[in-house]
C-alpha atoms as a PDB file:
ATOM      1  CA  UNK A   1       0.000   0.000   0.000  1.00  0.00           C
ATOM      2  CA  UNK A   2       2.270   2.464   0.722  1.00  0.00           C
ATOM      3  CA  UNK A   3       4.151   1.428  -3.143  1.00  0.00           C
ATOM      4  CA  UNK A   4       0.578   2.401  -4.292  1.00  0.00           C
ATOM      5  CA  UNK A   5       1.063   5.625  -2.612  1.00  0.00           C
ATOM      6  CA  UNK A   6       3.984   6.261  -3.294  1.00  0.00           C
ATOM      7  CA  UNK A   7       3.557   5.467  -7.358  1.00  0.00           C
ATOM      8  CA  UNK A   8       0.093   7.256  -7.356  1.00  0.00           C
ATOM      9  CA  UNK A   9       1.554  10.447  -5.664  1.00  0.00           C
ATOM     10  CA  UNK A  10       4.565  10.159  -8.751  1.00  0.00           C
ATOM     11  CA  UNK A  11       2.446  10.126 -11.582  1.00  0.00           C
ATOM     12  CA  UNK A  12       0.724  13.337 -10.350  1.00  0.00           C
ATOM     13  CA  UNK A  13       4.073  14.766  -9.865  1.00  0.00           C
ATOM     14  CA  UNK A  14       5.454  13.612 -13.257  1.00  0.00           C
ATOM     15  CA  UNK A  15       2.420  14.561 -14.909  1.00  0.00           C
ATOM     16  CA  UNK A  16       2.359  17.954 -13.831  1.00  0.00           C
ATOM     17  CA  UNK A  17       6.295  18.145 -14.546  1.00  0.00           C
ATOM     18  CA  UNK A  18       6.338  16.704 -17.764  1.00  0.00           C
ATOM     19  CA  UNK A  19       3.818  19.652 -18.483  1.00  0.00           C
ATOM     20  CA  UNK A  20       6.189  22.157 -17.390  1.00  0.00           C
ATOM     21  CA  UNK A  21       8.964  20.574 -19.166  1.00  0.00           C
ATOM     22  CA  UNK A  22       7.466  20.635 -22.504  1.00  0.00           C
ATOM     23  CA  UNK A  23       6.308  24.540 -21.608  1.00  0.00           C
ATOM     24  CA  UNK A  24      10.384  24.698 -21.121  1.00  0.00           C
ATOM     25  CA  UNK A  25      11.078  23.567 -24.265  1.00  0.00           C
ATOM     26  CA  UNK A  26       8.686  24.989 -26.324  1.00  0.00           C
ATOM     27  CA  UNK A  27      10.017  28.106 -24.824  1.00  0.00           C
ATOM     28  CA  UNK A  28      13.894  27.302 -25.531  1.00  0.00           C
ATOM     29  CA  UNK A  29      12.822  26.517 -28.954  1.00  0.00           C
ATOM     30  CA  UNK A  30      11.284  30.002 -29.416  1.00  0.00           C
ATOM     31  CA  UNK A  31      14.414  31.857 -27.786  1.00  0.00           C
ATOM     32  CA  UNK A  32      16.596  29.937 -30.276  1.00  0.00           C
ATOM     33  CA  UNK A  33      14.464  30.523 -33.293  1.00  0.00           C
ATOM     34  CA  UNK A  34      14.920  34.143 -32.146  1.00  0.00           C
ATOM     35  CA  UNK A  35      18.148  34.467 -31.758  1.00  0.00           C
ATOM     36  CA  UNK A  36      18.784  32.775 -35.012  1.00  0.00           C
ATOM     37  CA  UNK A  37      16.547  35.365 -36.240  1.00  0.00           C
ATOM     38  CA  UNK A  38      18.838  38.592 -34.487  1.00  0.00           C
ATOM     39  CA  UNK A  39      21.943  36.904 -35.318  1.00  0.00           C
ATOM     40  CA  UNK A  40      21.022  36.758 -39.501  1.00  0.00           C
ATOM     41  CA  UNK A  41      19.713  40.183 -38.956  1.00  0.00           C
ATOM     42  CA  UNK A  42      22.968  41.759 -37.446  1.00  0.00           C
ATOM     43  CA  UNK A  43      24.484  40.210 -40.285  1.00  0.00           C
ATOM     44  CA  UNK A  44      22.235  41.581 -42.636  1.00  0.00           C
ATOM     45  CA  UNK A  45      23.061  45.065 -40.987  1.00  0.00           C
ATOM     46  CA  UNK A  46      26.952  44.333 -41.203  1.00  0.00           C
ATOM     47  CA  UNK A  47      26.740  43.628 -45.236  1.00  0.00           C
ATOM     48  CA  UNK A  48      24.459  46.918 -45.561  1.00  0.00           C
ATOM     49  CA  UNK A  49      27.147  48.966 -43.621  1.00  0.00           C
ATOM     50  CA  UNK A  50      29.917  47.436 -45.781  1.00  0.00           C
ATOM     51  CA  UNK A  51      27.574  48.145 -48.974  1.00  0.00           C
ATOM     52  CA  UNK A  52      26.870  51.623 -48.109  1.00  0.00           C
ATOM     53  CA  UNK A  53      30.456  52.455 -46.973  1.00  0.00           C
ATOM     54  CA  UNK A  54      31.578  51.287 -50.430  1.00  0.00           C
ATOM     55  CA  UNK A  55      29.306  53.352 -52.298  1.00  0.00           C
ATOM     56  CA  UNK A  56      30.103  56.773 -49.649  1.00  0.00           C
ATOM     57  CA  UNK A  57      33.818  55.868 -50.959  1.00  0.00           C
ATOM     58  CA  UNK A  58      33.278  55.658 -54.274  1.00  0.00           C
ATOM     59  CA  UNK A  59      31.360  58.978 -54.217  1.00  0.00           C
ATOM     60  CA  UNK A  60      33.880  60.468 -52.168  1.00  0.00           C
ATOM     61  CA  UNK A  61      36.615  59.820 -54.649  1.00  0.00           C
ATOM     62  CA  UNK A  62      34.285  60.423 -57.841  1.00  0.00           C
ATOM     63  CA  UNK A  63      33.694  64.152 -56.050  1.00  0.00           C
ATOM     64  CA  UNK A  64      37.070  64.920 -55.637  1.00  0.00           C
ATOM     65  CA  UNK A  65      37.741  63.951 -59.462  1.00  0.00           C
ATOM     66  CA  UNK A  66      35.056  66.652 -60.041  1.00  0.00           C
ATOM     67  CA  UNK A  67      36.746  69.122 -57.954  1.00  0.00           C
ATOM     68  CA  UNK A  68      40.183  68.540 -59.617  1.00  0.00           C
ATOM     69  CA  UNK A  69      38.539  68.299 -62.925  1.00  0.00           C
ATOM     70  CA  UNK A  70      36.760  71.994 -62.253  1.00  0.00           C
ATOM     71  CA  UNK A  71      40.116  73.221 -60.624  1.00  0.00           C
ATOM     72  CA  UNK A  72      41.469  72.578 -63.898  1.00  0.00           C
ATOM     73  CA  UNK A  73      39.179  73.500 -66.606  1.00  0.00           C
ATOM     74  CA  UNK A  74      37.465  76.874 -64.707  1.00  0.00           C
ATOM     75  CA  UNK A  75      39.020  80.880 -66.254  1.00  0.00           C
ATOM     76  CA  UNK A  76      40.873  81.991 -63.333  1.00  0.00           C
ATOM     77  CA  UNK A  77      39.803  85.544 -62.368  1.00  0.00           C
ATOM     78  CA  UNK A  78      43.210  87.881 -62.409  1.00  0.00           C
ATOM     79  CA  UNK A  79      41.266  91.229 -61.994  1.00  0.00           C
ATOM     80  CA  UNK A  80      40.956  92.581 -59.050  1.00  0.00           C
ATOM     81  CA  UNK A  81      38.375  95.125 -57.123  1.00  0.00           C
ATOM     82  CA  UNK A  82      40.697  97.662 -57.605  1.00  0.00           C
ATOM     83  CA  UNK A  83      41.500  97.276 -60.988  1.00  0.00           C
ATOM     84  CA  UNK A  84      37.793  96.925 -61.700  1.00  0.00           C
ATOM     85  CA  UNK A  85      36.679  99.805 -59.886  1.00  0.00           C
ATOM     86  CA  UNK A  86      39.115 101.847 -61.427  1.00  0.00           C
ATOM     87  CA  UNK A  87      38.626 100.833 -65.544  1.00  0.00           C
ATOM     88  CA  UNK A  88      34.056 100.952 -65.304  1.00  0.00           C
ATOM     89  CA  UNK A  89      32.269 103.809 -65.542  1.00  0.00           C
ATOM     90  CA  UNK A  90      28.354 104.016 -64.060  1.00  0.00           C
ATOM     91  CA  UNK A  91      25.271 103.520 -65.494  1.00  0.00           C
ATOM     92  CA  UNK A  92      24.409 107.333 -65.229  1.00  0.00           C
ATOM     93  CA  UNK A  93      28.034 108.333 -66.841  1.00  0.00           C
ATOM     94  CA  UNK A  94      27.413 105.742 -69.865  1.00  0.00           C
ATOM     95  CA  UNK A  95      24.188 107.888 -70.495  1.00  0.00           C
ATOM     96  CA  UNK A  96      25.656 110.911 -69.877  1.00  0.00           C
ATOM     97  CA  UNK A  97      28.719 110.129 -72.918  1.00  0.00           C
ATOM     98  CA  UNK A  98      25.719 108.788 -75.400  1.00  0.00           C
ATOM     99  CA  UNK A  99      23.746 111.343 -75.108  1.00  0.00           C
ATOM    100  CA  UNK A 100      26.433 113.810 -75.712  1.00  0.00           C
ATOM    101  CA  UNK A 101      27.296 112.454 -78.738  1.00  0.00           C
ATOM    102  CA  UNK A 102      23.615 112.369 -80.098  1.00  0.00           C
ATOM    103  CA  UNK A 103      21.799 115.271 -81.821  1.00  0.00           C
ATOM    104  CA  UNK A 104      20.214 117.557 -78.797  1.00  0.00           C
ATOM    105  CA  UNK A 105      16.377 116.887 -80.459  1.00  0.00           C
ATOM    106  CA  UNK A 106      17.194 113.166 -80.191  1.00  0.00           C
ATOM    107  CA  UNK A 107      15.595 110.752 -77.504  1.00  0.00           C
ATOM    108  CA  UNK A 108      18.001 109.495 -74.791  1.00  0.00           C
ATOM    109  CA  UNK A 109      16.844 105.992 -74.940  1.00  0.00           C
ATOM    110  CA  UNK A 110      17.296 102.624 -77.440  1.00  0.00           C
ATOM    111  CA  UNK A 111      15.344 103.153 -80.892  1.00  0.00           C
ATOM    112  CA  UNK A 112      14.153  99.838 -80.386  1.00  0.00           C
ATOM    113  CA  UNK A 113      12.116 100.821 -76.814  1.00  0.00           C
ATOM    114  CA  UNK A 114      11.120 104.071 -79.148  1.00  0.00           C
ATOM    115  CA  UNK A 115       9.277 101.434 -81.561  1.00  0.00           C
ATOM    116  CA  UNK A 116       7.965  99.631 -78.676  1.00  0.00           C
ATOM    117  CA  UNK A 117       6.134 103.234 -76.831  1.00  0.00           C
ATOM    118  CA  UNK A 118       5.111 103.417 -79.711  1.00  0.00           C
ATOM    119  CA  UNK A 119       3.351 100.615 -81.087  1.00  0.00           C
ATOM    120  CA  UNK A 120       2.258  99.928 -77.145  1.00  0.00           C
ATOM    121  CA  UNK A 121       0.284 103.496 -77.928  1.00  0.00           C
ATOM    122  CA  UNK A 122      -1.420 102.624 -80.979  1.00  0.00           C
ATOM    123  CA  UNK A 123      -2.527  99.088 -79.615  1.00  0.00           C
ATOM    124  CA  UNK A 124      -6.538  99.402 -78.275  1.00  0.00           C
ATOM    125  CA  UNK A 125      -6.983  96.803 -75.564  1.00  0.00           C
ATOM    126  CA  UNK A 126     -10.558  94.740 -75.099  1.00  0.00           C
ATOM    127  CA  UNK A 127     -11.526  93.192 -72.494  1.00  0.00           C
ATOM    128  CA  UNK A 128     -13.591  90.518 -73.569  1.00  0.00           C
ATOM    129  CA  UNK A 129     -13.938  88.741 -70.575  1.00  0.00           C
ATOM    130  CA  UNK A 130     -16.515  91.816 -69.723  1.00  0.00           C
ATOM    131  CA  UNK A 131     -20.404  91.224 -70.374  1.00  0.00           C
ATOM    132  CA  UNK A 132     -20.321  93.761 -72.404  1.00  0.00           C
ATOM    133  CA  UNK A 133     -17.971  92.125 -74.751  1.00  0.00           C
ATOM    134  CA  UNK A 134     -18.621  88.545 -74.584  1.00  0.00           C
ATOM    135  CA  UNK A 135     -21.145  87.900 -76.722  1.00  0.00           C
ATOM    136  CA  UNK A 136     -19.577  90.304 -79.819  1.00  0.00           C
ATOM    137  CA  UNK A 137     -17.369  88.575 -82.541  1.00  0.00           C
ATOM    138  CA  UNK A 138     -13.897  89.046 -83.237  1.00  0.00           C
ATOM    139  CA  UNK A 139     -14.319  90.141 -86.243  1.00  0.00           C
ATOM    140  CA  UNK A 140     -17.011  92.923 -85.339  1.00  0.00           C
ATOM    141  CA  UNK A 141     -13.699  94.075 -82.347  1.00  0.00           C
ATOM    142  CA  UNK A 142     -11.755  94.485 -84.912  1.00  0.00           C
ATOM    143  CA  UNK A 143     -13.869  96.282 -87.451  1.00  0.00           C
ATOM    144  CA  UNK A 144     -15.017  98.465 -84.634  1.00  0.00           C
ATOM    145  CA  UNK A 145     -11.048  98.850 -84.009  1.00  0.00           C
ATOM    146  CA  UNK A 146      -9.992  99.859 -87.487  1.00  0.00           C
ATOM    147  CA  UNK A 147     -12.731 102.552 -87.096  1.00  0.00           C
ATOM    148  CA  UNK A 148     -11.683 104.113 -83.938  1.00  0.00           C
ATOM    149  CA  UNK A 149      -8.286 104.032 -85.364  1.00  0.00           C
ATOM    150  CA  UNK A 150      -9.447 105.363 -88.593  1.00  0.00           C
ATOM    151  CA  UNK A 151      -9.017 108.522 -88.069  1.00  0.00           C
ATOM    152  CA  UNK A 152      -5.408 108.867 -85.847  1.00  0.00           C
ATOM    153  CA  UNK A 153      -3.271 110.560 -87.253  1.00  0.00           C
ATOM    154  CA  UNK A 154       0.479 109.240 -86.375  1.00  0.00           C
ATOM    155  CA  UNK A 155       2.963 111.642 -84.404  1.00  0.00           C
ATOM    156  CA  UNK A 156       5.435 113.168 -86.752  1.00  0.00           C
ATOM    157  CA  UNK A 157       8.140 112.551 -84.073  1.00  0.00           C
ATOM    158  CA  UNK A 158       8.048 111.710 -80.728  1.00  0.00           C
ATOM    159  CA  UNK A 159      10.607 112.604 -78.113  1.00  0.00           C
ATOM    160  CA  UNK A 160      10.510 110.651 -75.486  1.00  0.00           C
ATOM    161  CA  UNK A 161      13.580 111.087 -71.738  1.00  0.00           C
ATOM    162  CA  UNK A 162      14.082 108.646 -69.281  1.00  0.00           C
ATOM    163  CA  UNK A 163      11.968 109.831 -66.965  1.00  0.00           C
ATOM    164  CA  UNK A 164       8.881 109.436 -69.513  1.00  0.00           C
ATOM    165  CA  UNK A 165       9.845 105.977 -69.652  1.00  0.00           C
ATOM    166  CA  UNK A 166      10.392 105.183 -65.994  1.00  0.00           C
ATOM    167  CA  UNK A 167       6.957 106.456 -65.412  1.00  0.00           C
ATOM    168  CA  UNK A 168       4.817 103.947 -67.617  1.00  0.00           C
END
């Protein structure tokens, strides 16, 4: 009887340890899976690291060819502020020399912006995004345009200063 006990009160023991023995391993298992798992992702990090340090190296040395390269091939600037500031002359003395060689009755600005004053003062602007406007042909603008303009005369000669210009 006291075998029987003895047995009876073992089983219940081993049952209950074999339980927590298998919860052991079935943990162990799981550390090892993850430390497998760590281990071949450090090493993934240590090839990345190599990779990248590689390509920083290669760029490195490709940018300093670069530099050389534009060391090499740039104009090197000899003048210096001095020499500049002594050989230009100002905007307001370049107008003052051109317009003492011109003809007193002449404009003081580029014949070209003369042209442009004055073909900006014979244009007629529409607005045809207006009501007004909107519903009215192209065609009837600019018949309607030709007639207003009909009778404008053009100026025999216009003299036009800087100061005219700056103002429109």
């Amino acid at each position: 009887m006291k075998q029987q006990i003895i047995d009876m009160v073992l089983e219940g023991i081993s049952a209950k340890l074999e339980f927590q023995l298998s919860q052991f391993d079935l943990t162990n298992d799981i550390l090892d899976a993850n430390t497998t798992s760590l281990h071949s992702a450090v090493d993934n990090l240590e090839k990345m690291k190599s990779e990248q340090m590689t390509f920083l190296v290669q760029q490195h040395n490709a940018f300093q060819q670069s530099i050389a390269n534009l060391e090499t091939t740039v104009a090197k600037v000899t003048h210096t502020m001095t020499s500049l500031s002594t050989t230009v002359t100002t905007y307001r003395d370049t107008l003052i020399n051109v317009s003492a060689t011109r003809p007193a009755n002449h404009p003081m600005i580029d014949p070209q912006v003369t042209q442009r004053i004055l073909t900006q003062s014979k244009q007629v602007l529409v607005d045809v995004d207006s009501t007004s406007t909107k519903d009215i042909s192209l065609a009837s603008i600019r018949e309607l345009t030709i007639e207003i303009t009909a009778g404008l005369e053009p100026l025999a000669e216009l003299l036009i200063t800087i100061e005219e210009v700056t103002c429109l």
